[in-house]
C-alpha atoms as a PDB file:
ATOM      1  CA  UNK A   1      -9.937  69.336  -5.411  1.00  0.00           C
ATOM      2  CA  UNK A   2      -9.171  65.908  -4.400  1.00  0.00           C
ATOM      3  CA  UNK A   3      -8.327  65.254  -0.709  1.00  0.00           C
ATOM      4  CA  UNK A   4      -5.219  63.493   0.936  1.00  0.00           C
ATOM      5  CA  UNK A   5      -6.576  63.591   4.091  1.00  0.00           C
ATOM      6  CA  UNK A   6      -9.335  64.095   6.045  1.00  0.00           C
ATOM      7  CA  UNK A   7     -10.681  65.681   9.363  1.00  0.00           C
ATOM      8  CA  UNK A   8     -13.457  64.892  12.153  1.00  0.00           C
ATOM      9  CA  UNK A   9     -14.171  66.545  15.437  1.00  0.00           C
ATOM     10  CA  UNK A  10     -14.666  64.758  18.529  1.00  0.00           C
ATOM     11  CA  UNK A  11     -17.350  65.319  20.734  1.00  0.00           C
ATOM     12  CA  UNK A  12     -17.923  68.890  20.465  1.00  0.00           C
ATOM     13  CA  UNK A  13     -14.491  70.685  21.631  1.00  0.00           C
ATOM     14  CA  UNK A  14     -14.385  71.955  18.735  1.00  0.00           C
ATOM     15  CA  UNK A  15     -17.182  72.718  16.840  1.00  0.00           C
ATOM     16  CA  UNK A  16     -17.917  75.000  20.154  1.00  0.00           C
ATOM     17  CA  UNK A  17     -15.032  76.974  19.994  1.00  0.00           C
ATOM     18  CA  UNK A  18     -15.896  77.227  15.734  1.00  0.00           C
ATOM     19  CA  UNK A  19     -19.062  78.569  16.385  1.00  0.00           C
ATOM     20  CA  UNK A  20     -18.192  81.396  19.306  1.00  0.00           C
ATOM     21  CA  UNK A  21     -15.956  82.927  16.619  1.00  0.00           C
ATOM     22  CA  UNK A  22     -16.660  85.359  14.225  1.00  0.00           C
ATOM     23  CA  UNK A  23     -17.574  85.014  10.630  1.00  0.00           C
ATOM     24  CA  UNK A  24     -14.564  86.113   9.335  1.00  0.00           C
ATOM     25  CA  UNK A  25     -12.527  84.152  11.597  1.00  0.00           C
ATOM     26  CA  UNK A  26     -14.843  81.340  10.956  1.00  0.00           C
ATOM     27  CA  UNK A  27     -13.957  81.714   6.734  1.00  0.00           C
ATOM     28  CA  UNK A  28     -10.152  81.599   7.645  1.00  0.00           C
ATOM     29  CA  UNK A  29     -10.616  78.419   9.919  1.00  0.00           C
ATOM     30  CA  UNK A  30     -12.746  76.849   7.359  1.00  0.00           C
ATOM     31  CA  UNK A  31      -9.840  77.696   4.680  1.00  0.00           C
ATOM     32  CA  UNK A  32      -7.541  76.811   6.555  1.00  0.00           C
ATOM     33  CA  UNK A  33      -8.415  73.348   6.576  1.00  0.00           C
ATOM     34  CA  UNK A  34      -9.491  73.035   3.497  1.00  0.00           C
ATOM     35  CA  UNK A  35      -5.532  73.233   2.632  1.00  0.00           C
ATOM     36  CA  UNK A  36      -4.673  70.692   5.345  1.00  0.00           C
ATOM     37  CA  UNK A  37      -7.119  68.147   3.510  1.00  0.00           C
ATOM     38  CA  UNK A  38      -5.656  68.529   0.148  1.00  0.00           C
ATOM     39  CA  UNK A  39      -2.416  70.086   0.314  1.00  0.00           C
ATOM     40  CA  UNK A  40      -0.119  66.816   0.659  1.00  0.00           C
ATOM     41  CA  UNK A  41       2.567  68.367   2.062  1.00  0.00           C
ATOM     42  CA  UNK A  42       1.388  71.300   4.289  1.00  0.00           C
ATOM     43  CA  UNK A  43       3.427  74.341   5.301  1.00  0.00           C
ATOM     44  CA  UNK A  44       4.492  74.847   8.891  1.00  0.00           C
ATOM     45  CA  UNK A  45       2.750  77.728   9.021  1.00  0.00           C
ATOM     46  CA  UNK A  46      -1.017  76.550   8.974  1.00  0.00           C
ATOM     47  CA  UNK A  47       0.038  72.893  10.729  1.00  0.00           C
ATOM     48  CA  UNK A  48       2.819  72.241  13.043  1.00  0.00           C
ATOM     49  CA  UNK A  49       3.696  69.602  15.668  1.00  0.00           C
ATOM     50  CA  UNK A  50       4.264  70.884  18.801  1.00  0.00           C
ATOM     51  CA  UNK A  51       7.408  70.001  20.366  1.00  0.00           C
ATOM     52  CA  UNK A  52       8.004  67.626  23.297  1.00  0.00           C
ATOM     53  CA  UNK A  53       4.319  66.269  22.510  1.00  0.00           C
ATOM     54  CA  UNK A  54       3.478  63.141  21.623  1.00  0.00           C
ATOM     55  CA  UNK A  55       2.141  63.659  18.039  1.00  0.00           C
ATOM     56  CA  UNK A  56       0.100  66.759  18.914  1.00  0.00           C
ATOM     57  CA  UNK A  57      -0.336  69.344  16.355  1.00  0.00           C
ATOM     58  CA  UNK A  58      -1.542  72.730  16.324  1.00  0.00           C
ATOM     59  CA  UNK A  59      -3.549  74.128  13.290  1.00  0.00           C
ATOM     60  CA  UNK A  60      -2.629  78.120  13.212  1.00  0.00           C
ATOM     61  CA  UNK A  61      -4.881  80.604  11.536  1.00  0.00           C
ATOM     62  CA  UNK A  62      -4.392  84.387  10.988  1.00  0.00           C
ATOM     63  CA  UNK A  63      -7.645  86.830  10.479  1.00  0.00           C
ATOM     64  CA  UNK A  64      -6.128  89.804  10.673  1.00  0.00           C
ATOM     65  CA  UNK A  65      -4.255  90.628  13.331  1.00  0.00           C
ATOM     66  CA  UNK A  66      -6.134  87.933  15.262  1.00  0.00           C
ATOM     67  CA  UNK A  67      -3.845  84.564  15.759  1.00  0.00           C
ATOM     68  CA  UNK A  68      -5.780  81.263  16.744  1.00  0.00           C
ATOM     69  CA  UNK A  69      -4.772  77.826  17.283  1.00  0.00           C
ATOM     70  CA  UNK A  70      -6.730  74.254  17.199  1.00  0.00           C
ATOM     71  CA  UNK A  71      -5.200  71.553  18.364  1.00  0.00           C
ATOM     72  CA  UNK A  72      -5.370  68.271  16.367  1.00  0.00           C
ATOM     73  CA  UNK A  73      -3.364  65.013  15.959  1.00  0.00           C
ATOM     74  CA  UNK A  74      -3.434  62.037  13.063  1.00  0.00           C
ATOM     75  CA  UNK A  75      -5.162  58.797  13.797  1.00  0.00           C
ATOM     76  CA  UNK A  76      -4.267  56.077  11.264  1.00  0.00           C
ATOM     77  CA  UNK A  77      -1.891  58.962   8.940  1.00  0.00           C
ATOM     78  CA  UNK A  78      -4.705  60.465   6.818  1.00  0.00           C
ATOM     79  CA  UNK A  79      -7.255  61.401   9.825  1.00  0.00           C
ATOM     80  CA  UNK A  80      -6.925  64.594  11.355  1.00  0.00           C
ATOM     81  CA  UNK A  81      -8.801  64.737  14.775  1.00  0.00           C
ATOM     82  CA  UNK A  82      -9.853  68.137  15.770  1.00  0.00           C
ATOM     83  CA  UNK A  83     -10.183  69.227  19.332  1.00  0.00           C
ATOM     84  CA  UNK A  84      -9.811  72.232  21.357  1.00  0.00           C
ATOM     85  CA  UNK A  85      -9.377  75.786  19.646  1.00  0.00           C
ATOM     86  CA  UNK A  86      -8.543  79.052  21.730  1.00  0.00           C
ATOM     87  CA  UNK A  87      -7.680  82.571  20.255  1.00  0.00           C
ATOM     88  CA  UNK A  88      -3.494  83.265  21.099  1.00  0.00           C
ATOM     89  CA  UNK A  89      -2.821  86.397  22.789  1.00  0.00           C
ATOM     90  CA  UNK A  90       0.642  85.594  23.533  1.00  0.00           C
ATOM     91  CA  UNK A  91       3.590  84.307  22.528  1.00  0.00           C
ATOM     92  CA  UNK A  92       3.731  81.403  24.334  1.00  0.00           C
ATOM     93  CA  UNK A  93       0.584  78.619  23.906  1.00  0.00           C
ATOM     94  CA  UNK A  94      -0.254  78.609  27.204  1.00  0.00           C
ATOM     95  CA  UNK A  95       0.331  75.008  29.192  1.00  0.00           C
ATOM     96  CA  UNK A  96      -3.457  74.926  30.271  1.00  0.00           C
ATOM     97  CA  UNK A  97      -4.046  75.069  26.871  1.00  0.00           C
ATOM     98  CA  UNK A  98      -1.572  72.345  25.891  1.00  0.00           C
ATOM     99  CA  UNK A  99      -2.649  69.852  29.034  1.00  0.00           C
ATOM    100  CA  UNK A 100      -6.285  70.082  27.663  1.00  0.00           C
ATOM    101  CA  UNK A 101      -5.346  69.143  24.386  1.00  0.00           C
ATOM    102  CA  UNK A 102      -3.489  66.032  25.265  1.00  0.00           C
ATOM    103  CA  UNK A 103      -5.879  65.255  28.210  1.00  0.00           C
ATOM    104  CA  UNK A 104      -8.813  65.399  25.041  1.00  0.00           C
ATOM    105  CA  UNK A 105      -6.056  63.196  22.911  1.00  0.00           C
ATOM    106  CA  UNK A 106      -5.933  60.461  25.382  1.00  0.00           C
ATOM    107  CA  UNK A 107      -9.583  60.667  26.264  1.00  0.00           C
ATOM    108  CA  UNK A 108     -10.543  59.432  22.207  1.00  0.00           C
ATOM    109  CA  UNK A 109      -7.776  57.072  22.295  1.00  0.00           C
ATOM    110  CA  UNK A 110      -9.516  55.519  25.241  1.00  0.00           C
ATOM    111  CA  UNK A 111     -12.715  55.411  23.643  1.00  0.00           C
ATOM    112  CA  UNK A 112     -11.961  53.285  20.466  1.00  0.00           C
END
C-alpha cells in the first residue's frame, strides 16, 4: 500500500511507552498507524487535533475496552512526529499529559 505520509519518533518518548504495552495493544498501535500513513484523509477517530493547541494531535487507539492516546504533530505536512503515549482512563486527557506533549513539541522544534 503506498504511503501519503510518514512517521518518526523522537528521542525515545515513544518507542518507551510502545514497548511497556502489551502485545495486543502493541498490534492495534502498530495498525493504527499504518492507516495514518496511507489513508489520505484519516477519520477523526484514529487522529484528531486537539483543540486550543497549536497543531497538536492525538493518535487514539481502542484494544478492547482499553483506550490509549499518542500524541503527535506534522512537520513539513507529510511527517508525523510521534511523542508521548499514555493509556486514558478518563474522560478528560489529563493537562499533565497535554503540557508534556507540547513541552516535547517545542523541545524538537528547538533542535532542528
Amino acid at each position: 500500500m503506498e504511503r501519503v505520509r510518514k512517521t518518526i519518533f523522537y528521542k525515545r518518548y515513544f518507542l518507551d511507552f510502545f514497548e511497556s504495552q502489551r502485545l495486543k495493544v502493541k498490534k492495534r498501535i502498530t495498525w493504527t498507524l499504518d492507516v495514518i500513513e496511507t489513508v489520505a484523509q484519516v477519520p477523526e477517530q484514529y487522529l484528531k487535533h486537539l483543540e486550543g493547541t497549536d497543531g497538536l494531535y492525538e493518535i487514539r487507539v481502542q484494544a478492547g475496552s482499553d483506550i490509549f492516546r499518542i500524541f503527535c504533530f506534522f512537520d513539513k505536512g507529510k511527517l508525523v512526529v510521534l511523542m508521548n503515549g499514555f493509556h486514558k482512563k478518563t474522560m478528560k486527557t489529563p493537562p499533565s499529559e497535554i503540557e508534556k506533549a507540547l513541552k516535547i513539541k517545542k523541545e524538537y522544534e528547538n533542535s532542528k
